[in-house]
N, C-alpha and C. Protein backbone atom coordinates (compact mmCIF):
# COMPACT_ATOMS: atom_id res chain seq x y z
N UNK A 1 11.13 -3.74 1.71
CA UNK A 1 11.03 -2.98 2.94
C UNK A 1 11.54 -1.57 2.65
N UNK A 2 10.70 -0.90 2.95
CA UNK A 2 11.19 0.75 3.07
C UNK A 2 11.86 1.07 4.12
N UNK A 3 12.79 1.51 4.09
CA UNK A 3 13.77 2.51 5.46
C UNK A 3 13.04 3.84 5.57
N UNK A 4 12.90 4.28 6.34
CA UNK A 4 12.62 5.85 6.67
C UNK A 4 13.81 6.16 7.48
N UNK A 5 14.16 7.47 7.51
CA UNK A 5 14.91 8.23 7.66
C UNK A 5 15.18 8.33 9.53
N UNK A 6 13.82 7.80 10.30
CA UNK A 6 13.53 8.27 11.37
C UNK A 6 13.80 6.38 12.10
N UNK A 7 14.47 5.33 10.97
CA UNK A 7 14.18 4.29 11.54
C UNK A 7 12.72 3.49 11.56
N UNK A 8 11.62 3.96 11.13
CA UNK A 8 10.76 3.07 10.91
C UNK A 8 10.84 2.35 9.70
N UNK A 9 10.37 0.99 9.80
CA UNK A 9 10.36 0.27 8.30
C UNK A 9 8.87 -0.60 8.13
N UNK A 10 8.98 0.10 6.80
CA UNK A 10 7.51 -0.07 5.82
C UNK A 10 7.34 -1.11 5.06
N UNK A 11 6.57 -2.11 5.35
CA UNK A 11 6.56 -3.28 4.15
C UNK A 11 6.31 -3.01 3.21
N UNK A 12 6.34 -3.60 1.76
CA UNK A 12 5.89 -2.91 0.49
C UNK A 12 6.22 -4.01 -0.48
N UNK A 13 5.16 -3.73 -1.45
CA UNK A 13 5.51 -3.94 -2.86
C UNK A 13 6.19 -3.46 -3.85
N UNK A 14 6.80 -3.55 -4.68
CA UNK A 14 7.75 -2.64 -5.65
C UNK A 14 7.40 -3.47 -6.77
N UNK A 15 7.39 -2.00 -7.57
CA UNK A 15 7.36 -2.70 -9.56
C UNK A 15 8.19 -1.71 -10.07
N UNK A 16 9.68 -1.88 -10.63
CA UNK A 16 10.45 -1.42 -11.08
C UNK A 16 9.94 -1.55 -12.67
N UNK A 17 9.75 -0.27 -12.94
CA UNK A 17 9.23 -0.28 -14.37
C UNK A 17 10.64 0.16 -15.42
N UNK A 18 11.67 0.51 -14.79
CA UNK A 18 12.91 0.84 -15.38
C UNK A 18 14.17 0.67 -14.70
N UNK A 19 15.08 -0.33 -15.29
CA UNK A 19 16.14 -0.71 -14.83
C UNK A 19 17.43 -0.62 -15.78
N UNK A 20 17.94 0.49 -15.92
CA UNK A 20 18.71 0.90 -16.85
C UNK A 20 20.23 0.98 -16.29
N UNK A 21 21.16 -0.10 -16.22
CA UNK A 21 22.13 -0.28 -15.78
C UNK A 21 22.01 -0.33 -14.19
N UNK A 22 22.40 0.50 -13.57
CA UNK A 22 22.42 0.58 -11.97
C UNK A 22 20.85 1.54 -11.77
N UNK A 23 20.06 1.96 -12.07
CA UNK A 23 18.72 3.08 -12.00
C UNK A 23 17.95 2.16 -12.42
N UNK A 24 17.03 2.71 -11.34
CA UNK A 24 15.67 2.06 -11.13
C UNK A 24 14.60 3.00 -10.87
N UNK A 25 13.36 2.98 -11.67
CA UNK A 25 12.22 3.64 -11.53
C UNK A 25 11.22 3.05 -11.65
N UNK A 26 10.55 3.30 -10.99
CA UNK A 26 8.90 2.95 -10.45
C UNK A 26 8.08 2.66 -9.31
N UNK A 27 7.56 2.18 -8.66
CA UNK A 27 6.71 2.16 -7.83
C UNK A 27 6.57 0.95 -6.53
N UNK A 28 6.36 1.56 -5.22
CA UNK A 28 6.79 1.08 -4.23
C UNK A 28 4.97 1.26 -3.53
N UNK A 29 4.18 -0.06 -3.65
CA UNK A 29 2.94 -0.03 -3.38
C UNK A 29 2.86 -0.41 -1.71
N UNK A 30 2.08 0.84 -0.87
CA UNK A 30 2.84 0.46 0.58
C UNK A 30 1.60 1.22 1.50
N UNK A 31 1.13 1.06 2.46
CA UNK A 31 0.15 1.98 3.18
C UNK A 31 0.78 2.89 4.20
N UNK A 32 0.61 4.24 3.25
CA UNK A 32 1.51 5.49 3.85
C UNK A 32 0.46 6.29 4.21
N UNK A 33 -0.51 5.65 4.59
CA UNK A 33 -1.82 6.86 5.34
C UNK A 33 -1.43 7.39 6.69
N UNK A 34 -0.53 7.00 7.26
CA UNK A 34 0.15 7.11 9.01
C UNK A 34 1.47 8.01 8.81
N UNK A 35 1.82 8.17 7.99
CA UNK A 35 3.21 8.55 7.74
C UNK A 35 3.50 10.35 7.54
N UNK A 36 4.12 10.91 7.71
CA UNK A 36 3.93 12.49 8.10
C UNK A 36 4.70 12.66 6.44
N UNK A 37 3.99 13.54 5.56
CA UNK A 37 4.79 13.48 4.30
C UNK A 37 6.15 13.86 4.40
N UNK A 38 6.26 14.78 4.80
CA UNK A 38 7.65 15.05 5.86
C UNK A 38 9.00 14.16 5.57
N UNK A 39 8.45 12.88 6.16
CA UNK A 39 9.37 11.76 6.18
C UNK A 39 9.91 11.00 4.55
N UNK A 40 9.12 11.56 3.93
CA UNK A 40 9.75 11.00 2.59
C UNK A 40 10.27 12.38 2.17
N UNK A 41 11.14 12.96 2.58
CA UNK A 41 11.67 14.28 1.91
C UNK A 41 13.23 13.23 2.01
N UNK A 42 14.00 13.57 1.15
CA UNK A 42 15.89 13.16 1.03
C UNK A 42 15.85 11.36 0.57
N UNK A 43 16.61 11.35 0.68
CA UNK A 43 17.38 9.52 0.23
C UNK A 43 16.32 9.00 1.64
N UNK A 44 15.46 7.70 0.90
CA UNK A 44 15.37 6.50 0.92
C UNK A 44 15.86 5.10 1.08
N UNK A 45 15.88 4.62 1.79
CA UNK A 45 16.32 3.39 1.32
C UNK A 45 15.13 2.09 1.22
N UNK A 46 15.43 1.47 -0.21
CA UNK A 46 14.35 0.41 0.09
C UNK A 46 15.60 -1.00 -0.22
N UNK A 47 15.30 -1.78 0.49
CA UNK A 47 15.92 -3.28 0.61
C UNK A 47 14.96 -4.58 -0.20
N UNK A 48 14.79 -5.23 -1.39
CA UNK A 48 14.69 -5.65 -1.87
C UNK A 48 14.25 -7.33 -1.84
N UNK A 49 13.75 -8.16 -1.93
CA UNK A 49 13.56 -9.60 -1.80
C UNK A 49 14.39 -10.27 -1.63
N UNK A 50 14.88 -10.12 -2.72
CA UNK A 50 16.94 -10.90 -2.97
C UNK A 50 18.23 -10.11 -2.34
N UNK A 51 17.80 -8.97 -1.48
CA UNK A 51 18.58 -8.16 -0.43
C UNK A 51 19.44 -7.18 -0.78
N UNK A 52 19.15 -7.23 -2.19
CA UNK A 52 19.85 -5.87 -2.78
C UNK A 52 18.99 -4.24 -2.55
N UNK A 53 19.80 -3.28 -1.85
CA UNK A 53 19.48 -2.05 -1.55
C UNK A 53 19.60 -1.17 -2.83
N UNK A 54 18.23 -0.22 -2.81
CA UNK A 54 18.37 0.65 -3.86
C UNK A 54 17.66 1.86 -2.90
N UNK A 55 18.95 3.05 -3.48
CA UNK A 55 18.72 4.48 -2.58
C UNK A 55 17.93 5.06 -3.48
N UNK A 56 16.67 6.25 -2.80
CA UNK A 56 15.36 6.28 -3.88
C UNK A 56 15.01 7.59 -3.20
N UNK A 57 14.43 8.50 -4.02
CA UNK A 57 13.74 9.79 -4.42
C UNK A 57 12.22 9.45 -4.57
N UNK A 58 11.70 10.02 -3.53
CA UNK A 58 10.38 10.10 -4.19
C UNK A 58 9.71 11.30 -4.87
N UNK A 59 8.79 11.09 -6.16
CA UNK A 59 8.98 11.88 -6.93
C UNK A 59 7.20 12.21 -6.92
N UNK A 60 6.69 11.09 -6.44
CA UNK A 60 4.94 11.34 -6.10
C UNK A 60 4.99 10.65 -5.37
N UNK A 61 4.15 10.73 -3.91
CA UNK A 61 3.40 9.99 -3.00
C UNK A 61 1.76 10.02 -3.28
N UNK A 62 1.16 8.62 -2.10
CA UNK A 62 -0.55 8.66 -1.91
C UNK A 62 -0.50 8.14 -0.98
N UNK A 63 -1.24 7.72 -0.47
CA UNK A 63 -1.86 6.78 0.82
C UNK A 63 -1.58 5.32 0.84
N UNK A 64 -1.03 5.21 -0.98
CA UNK A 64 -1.41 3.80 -1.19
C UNK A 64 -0.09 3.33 -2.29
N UNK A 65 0.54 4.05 -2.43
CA UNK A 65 1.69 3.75 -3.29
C UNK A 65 2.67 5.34 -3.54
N UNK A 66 3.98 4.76 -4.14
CA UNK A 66 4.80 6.11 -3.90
C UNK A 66 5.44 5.87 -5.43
N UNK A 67 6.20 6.97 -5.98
CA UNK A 67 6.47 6.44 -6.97
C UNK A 67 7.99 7.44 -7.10
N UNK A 68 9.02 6.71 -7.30
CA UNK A 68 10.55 6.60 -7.10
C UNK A 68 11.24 6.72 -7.98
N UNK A 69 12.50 7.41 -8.05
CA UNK A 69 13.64 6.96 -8.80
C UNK A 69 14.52 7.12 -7.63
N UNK A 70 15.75 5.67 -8.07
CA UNK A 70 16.53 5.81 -7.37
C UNK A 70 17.84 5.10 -8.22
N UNK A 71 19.00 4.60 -7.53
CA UNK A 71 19.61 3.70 -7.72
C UNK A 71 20.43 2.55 -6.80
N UNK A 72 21.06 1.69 -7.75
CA UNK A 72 21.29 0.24 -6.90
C UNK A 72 22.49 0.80 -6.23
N UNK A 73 22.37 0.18 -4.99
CA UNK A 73 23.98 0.41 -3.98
C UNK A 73 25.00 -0.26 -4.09
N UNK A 74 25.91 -0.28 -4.05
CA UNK A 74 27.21 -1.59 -4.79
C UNK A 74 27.45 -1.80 -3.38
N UNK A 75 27.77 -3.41 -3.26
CA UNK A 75 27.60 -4.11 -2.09
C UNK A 75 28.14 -3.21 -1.04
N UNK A 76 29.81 -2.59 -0.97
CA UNK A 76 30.23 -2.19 -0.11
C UNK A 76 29.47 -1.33 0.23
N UNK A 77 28.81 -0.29 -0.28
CA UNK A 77 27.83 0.65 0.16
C UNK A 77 26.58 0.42 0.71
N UNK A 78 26.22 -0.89 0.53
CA UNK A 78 25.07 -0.89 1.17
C UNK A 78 25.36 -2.05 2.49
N UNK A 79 26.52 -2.18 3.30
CA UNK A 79 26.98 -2.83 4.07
C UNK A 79 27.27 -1.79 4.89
N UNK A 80 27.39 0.09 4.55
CA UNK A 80 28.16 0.64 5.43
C UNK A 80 27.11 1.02 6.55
């Protein structure tokens, strides 16, 4: 699930193509044809299967997938 900034949340696919200690990069496959590009400007949050939060940069958007770096939140932080 994607967080937006404005409170809407985006279902999605994710393929983390790089997971290098706490950093994660790659791609969050999601239908962003409705979405004002706007809204992906600053920190992200996407929430994960197994419920771990990773805060994320987008670095390219499309209509049809976005593509991210971010990193993992350590529990207390992603509880606040």
């Amino acid at each position: 699930m994607l967080l937006l900034r404005d409170g809407r949340r985006i279902p999605l696919n994710y393929q983390f193509a790089a997971d290098y200690d706490d950093q994660r990069a790659g791609y969050l496959f999601c239908d962003t044809a409705t979405v004002d590009p706007a809204a992906f400007l600053g920190r992200l949050y996407v929430v994960c299967d197994d419920g771990t939060s990773v805060i994320v940069a987008i670095t390219h958007h499309s209509d049809r997938y976005l593509a991210v770096a971010g990193r993992v939140l350590a529990q207390e932080d992603a509880a606040a």
